[in-house]
PDB file of N, CA and C in Angstrom:
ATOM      1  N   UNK A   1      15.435  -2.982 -37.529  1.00  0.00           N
ATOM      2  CA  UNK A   1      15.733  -1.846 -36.675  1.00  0.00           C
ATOM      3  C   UNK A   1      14.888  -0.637 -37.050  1.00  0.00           C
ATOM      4  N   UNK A   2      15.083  -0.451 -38.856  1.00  0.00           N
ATOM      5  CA  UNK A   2      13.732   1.144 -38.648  1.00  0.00           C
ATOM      6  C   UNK A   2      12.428   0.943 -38.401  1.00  0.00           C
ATOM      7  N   UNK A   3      11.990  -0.612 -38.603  1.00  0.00           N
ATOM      8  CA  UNK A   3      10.327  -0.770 -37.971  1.00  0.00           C
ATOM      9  C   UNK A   3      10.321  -0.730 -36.710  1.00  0.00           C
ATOM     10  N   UNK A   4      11.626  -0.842 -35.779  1.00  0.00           N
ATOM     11  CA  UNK A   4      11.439  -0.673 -34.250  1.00  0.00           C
ATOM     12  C   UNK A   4      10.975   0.534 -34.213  1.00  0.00           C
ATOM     13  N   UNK A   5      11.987   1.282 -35.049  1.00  0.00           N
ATOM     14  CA  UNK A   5      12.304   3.002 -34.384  1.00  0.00           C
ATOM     15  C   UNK A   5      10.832   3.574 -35.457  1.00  0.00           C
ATOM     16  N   UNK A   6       9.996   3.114 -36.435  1.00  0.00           N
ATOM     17  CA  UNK A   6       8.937   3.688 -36.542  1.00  0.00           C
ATOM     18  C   UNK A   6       7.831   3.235 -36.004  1.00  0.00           C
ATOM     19  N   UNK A   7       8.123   2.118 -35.725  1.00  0.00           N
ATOM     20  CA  UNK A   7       6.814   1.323 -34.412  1.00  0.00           C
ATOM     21  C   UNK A   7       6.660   2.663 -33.165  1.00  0.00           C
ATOM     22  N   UNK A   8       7.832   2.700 -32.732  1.00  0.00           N
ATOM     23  CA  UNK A   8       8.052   3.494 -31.305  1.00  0.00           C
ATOM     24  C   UNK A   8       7.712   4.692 -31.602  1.00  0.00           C
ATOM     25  N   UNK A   9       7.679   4.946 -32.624  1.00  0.00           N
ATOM     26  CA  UNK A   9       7.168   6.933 -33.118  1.00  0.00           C
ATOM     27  C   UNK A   9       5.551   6.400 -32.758  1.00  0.00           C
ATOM     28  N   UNK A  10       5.136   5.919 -33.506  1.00  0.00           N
ATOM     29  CA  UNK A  10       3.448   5.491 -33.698  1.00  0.00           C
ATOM     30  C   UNK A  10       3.181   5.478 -32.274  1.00  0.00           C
ATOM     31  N   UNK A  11       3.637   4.729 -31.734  1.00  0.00           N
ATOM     32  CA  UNK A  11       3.223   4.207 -30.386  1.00  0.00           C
ATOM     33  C   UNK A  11       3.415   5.206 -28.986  1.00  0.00           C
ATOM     34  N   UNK A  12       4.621   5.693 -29.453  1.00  0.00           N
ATOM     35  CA  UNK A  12       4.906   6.851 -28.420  1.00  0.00           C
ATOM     36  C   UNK A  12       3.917   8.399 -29.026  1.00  0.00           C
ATOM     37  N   UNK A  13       3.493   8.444 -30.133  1.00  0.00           N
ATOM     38  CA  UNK A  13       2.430   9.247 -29.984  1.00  0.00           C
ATOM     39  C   UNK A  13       1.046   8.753 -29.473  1.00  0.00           C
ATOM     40  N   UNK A  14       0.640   7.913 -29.865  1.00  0.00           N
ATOM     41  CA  UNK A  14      -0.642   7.539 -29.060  1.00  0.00           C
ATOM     42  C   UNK A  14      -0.214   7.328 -27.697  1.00  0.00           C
ATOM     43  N   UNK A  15       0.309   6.784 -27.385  1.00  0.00           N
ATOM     44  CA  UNK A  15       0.522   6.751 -25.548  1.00  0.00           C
ATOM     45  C   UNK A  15       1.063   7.982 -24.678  1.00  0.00           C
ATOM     46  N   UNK A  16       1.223   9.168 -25.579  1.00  0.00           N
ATOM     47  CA  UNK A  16       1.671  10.423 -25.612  1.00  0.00           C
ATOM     48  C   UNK A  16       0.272  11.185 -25.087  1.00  0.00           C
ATOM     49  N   UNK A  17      -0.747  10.736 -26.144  1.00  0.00           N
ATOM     50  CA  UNK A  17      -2.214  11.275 -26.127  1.00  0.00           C
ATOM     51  C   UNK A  17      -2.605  10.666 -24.771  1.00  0.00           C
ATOM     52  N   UNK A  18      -2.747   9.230 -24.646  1.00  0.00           N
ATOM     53  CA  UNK A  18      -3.125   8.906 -23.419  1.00  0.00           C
ATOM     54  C   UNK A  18      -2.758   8.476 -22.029  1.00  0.00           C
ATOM     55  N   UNK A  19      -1.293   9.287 -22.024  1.00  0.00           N
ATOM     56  CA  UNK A  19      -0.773   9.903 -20.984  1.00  0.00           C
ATOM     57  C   UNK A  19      -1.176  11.151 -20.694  1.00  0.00           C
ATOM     58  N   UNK A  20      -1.633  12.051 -21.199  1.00  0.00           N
ATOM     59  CA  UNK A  20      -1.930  13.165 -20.871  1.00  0.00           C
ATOM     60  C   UNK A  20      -3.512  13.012 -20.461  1.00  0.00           C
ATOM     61  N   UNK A  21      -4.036  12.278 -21.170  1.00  0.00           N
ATOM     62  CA  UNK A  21      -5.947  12.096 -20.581  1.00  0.00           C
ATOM     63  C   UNK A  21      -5.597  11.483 -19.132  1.00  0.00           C
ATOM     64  N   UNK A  22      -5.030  10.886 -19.047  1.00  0.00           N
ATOM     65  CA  UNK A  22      -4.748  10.276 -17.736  1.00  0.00           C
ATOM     66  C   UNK A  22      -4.392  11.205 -16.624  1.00  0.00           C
ATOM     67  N   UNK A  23      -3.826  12.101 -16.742  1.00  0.00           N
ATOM     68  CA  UNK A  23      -3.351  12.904 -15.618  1.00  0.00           C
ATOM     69  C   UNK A  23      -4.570  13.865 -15.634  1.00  0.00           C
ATOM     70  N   UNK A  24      -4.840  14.341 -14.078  1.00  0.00           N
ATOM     71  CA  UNK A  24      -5.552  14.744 -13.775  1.00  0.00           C
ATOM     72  C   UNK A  24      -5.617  16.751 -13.919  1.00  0.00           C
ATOM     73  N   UNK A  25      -6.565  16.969 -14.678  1.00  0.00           N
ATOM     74  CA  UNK A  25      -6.348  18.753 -14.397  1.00  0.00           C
ATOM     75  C   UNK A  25      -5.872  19.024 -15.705  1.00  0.00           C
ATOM     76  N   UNK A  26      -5.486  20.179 -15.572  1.00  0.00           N
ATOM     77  CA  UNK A  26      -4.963  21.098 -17.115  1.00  0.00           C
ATOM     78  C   UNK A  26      -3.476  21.081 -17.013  1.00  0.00           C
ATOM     79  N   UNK A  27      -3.246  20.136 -18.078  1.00  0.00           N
ATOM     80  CA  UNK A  27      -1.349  20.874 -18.586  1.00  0.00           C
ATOM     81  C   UNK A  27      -1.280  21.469 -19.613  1.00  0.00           C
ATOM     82  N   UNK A  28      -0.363  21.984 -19.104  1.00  0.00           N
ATOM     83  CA  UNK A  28      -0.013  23.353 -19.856  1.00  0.00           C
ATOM     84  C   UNK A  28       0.938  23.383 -20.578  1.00  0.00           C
ATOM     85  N   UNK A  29       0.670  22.192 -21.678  1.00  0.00           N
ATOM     86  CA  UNK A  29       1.957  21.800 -22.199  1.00  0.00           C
ATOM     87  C   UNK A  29       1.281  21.144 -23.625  1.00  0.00           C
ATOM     88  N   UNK A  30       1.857  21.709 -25.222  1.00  0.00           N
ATOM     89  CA  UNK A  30       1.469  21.180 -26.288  1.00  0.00           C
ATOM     90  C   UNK A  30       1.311  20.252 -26.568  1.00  0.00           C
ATOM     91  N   UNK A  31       0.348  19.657 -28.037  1.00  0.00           N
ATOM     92  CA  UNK A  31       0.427  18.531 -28.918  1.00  0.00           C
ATOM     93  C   UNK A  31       2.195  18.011 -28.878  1.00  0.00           C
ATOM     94  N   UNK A  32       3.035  19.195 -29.448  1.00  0.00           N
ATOM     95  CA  UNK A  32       4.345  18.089 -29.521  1.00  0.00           C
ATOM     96  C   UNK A  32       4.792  17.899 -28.553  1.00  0.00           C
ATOM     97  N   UNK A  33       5.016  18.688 -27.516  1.00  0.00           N
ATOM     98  CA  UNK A  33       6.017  18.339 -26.090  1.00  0.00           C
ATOM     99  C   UNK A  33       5.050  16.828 -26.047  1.00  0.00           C
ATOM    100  N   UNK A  34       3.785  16.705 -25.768  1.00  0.00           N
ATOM    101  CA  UNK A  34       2.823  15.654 -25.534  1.00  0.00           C
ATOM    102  C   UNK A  34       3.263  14.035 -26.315  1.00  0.00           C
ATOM    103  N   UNK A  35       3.853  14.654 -27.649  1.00  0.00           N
ATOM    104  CA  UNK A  35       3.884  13.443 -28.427  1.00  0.00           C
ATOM    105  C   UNK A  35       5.564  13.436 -28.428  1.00  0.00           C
ATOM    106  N   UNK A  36       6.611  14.070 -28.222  1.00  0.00           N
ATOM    107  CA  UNK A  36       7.689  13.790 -27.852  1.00  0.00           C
ATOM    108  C   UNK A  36       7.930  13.301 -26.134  1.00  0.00           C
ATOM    109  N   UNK A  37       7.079  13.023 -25.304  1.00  0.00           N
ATOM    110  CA  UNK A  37       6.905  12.909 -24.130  1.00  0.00           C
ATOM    111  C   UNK A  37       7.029  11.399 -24.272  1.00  0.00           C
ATOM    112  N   UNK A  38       5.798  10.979 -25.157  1.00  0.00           N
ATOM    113  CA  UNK A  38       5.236   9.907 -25.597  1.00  0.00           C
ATOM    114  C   UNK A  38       6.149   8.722 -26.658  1.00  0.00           C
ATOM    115  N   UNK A  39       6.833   9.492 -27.010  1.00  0.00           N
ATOM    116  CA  UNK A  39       8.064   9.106 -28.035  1.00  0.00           C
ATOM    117  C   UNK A  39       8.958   8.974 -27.257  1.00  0.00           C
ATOM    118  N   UNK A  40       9.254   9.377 -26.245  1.00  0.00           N
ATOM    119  CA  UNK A  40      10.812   8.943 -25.401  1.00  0.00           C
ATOM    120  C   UNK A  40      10.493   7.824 -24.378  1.00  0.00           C
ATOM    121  N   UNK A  41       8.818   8.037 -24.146  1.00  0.00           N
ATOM    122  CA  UNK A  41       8.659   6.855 -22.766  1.00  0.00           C
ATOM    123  C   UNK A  41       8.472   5.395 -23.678  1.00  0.00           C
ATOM    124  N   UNK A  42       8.238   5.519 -24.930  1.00  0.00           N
ATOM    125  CA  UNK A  42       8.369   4.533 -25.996  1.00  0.00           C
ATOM    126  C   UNK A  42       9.262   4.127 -26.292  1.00  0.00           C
ATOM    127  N   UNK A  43      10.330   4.662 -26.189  1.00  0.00           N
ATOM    128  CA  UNK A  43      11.811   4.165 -26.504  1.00  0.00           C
ATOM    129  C   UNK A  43      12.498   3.485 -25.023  1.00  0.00           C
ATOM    130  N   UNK A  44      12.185   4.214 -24.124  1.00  0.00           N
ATOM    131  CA  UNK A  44      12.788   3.939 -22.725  1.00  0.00           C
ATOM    132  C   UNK A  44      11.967   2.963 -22.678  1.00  0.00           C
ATOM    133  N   UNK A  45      10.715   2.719 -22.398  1.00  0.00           N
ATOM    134  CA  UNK A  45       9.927   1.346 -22.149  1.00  0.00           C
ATOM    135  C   UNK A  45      10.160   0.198 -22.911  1.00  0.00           C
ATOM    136  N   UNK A  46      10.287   0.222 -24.415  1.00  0.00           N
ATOM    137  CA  UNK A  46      10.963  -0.754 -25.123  1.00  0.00           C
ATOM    138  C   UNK A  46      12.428  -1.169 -24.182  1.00  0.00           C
ATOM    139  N   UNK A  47      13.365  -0.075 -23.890  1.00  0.00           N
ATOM    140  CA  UNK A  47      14.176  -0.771 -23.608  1.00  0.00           C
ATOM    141  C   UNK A  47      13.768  -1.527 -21.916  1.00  0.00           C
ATOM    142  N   UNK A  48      13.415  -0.772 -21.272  1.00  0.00           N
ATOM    143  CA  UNK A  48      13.059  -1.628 -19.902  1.00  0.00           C
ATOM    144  C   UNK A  48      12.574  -2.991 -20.488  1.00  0.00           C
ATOM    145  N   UNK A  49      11.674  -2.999 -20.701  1.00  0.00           N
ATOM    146  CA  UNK A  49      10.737  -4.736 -21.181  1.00  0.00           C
ATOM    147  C   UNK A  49      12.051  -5.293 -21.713  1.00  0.00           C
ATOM    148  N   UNK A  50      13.072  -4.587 -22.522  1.00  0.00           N
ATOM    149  CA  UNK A  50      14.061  -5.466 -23.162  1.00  0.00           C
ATOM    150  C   UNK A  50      15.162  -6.292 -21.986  1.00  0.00           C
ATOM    151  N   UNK A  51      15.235  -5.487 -21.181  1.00  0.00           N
ATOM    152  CA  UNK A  51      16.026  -5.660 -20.262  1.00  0.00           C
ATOM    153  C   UNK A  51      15.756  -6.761 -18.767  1.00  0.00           C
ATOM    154  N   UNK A  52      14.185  -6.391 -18.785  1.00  0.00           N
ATOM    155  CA  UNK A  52      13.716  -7.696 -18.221  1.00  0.00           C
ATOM    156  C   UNK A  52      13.196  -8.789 -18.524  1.00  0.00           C
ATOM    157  N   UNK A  53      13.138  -8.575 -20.081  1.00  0.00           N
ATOM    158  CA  UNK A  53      12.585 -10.249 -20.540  1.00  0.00           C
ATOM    159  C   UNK A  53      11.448 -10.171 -21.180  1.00  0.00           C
ATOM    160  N   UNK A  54      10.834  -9.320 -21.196  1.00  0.00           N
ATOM    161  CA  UNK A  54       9.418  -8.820 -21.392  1.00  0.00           C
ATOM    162  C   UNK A  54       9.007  -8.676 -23.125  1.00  0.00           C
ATOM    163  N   UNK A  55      10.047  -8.714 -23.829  1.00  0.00           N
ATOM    164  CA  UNK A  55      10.097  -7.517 -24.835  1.00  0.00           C
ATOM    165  C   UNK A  55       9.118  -8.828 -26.049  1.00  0.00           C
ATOM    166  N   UNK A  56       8.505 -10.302 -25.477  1.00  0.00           N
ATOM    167  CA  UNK A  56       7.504 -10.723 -26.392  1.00  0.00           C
ATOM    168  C   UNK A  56       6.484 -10.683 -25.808  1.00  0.00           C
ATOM    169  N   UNK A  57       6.242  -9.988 -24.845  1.00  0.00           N
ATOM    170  CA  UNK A  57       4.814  -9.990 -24.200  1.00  0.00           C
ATOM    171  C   UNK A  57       4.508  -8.590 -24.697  1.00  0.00           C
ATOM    172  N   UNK A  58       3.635  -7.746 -25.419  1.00  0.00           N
ATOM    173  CA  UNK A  58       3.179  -6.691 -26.044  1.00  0.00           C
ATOM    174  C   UNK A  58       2.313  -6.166 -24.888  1.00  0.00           C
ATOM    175  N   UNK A  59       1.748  -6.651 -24.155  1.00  0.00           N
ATOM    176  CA  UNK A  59       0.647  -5.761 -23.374  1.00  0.00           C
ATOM    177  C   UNK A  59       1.654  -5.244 -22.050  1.00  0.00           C
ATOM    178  N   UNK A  60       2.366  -6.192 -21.335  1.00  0.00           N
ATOM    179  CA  UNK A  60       3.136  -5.672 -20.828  1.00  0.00           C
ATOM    180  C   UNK A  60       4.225  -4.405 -21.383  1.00  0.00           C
ATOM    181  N   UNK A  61       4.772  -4.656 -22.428  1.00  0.00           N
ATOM    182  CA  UNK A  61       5.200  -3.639 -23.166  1.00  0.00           C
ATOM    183  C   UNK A  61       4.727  -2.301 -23.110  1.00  0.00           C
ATOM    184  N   UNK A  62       3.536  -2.175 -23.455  1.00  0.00           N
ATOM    185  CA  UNK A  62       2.973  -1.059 -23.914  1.00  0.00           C
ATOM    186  C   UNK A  62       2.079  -0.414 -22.308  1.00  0.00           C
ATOM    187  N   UNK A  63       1.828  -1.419 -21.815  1.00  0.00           N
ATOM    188  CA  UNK A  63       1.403  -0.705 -20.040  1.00  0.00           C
ATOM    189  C   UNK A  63       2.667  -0.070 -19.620  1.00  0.00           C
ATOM    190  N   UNK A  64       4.001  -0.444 -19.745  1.00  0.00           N
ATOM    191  CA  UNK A  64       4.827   0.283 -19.120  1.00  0.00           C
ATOM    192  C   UNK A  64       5.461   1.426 -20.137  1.00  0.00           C
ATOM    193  N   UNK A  65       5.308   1.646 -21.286  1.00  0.00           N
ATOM    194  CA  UNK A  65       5.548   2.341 -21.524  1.00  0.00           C
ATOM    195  C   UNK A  65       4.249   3.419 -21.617  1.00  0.00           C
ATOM    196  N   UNK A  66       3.278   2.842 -21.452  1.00  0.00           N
ATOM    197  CA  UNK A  66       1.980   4.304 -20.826  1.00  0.00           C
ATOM    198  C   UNK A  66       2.110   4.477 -19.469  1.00  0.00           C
ATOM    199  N   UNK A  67       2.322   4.012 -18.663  1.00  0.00           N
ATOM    200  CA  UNK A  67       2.899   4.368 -16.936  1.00  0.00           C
ATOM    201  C   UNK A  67       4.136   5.319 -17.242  1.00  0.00           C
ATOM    202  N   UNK A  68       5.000   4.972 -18.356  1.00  0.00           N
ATOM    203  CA  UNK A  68       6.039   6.273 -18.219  1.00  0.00           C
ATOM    204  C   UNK A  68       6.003   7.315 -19.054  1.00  0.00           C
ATOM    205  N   UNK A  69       4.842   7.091 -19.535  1.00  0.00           N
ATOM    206  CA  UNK A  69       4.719   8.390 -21.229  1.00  0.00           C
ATOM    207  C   UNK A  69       3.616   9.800 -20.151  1.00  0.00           C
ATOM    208  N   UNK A  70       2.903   8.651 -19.206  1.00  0.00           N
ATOM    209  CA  UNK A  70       2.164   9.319 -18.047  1.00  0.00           C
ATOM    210  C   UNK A  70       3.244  10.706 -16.708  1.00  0.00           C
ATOM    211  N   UNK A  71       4.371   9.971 -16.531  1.00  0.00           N
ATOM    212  CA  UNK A  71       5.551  10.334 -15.948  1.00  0.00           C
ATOM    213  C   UNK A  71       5.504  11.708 -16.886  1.00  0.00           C
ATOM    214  N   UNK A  72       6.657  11.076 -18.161  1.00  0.00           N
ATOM    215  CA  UNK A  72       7.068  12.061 -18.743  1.00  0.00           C
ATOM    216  C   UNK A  72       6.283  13.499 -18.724  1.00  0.00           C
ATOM    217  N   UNK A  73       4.723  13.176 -19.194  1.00  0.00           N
ATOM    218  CA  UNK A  73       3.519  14.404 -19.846  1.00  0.00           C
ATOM    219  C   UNK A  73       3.859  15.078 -18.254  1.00  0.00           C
ATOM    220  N   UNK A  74       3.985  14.362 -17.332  1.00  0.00           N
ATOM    221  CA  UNK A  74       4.042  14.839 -15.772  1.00  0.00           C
ATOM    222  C   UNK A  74       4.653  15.779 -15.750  1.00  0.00           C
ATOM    223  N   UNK A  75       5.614  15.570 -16.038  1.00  0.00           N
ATOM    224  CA  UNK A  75       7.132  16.063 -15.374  1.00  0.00           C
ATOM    225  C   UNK A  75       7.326  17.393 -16.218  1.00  0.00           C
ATOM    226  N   UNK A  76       7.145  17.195 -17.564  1.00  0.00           N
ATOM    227  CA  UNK A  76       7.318  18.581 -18.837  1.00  0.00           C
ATOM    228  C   UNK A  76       6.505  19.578 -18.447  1.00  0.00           C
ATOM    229  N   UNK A  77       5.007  18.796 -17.837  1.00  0.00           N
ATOM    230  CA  UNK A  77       3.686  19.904 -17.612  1.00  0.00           C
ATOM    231  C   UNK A  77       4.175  20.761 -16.516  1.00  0.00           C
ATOM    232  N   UNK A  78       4.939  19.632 -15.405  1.00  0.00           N
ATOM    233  CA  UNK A  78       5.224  20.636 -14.112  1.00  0.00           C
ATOM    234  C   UNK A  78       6.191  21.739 -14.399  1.00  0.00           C
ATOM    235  N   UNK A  79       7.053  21.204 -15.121  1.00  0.00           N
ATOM    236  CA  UNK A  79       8.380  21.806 -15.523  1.00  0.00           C
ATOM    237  C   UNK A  79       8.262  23.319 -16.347  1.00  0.00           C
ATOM    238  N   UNK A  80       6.944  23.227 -17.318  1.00  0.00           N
ATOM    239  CA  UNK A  80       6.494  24.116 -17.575  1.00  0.00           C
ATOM    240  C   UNK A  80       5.821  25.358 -17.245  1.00  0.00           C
ATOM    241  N   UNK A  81       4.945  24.609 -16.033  1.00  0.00           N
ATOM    242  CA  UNK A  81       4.390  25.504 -15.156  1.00  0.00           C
ATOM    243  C   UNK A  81       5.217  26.334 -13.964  1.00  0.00           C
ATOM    244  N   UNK A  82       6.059  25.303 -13.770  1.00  0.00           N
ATOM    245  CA  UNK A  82       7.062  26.550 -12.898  1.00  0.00           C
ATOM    246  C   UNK A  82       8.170  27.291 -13.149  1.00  0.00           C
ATOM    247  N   UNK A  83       7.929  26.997 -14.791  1.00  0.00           N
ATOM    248  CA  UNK A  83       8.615  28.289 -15.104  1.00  0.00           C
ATOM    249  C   UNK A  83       7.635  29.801 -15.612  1.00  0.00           C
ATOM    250  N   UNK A  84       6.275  29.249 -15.831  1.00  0.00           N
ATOM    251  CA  UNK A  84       5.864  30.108 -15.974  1.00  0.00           C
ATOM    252  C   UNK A  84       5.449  30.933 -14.747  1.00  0.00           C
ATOM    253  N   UNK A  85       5.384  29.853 -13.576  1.00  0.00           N
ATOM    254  CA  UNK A  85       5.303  30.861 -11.860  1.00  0.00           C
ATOM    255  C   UNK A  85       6.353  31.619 -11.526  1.00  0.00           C
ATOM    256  N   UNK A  86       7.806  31.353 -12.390  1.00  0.00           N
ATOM    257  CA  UNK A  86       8.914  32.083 -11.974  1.00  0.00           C
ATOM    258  C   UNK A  86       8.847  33.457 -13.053  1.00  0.00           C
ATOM    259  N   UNK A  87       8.600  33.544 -14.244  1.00  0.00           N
ATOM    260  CA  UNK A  87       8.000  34.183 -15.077  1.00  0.00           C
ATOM    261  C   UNK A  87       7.086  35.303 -14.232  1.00  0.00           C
TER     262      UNK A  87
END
């Protein structure tokens, strides 16, 4: 169980990093929001793959949890920015 939960740190920071290269334009949103972005779509994607069967296929694994680490960097960047337009 703690090599899951330190696998998923490792992994949800790098897929943290390349969720954010992936999206297009400037976010406006840090290294950590970036790597806690990346750390939760790592945990949530582990569990999806777990839930459909997936969880010994590794490439599948890790594509869906960069499709949602991509989401996440999304969603914090927007979230950020419109508070700074309400600001």
């Amino acid at each position: 169980m703690i090599m899951f939960i330190i696998s998923a740190i490792i992994v949800g920071a790098i897929t943290g990093g390349l969720g954010r290269l992936l999206i297009p334009g400037r976010q406006e949103i840090g290294m950590v929001a970036t790597i806690i972005s990346g750390i939760v779509a790592a945990f949530v994607g582990s569990g999806i793959a777990y839930l459909l069967g997936f969880e010994d296929k590794t490439w599948i694994v890790l594509i869906v949890q960069l499709v949602l680490a991509v989401v996440c960097v999304g969603v914090v960047s927007n979230s950020k920015s419109a508070k700074k337009s309400r600001a």
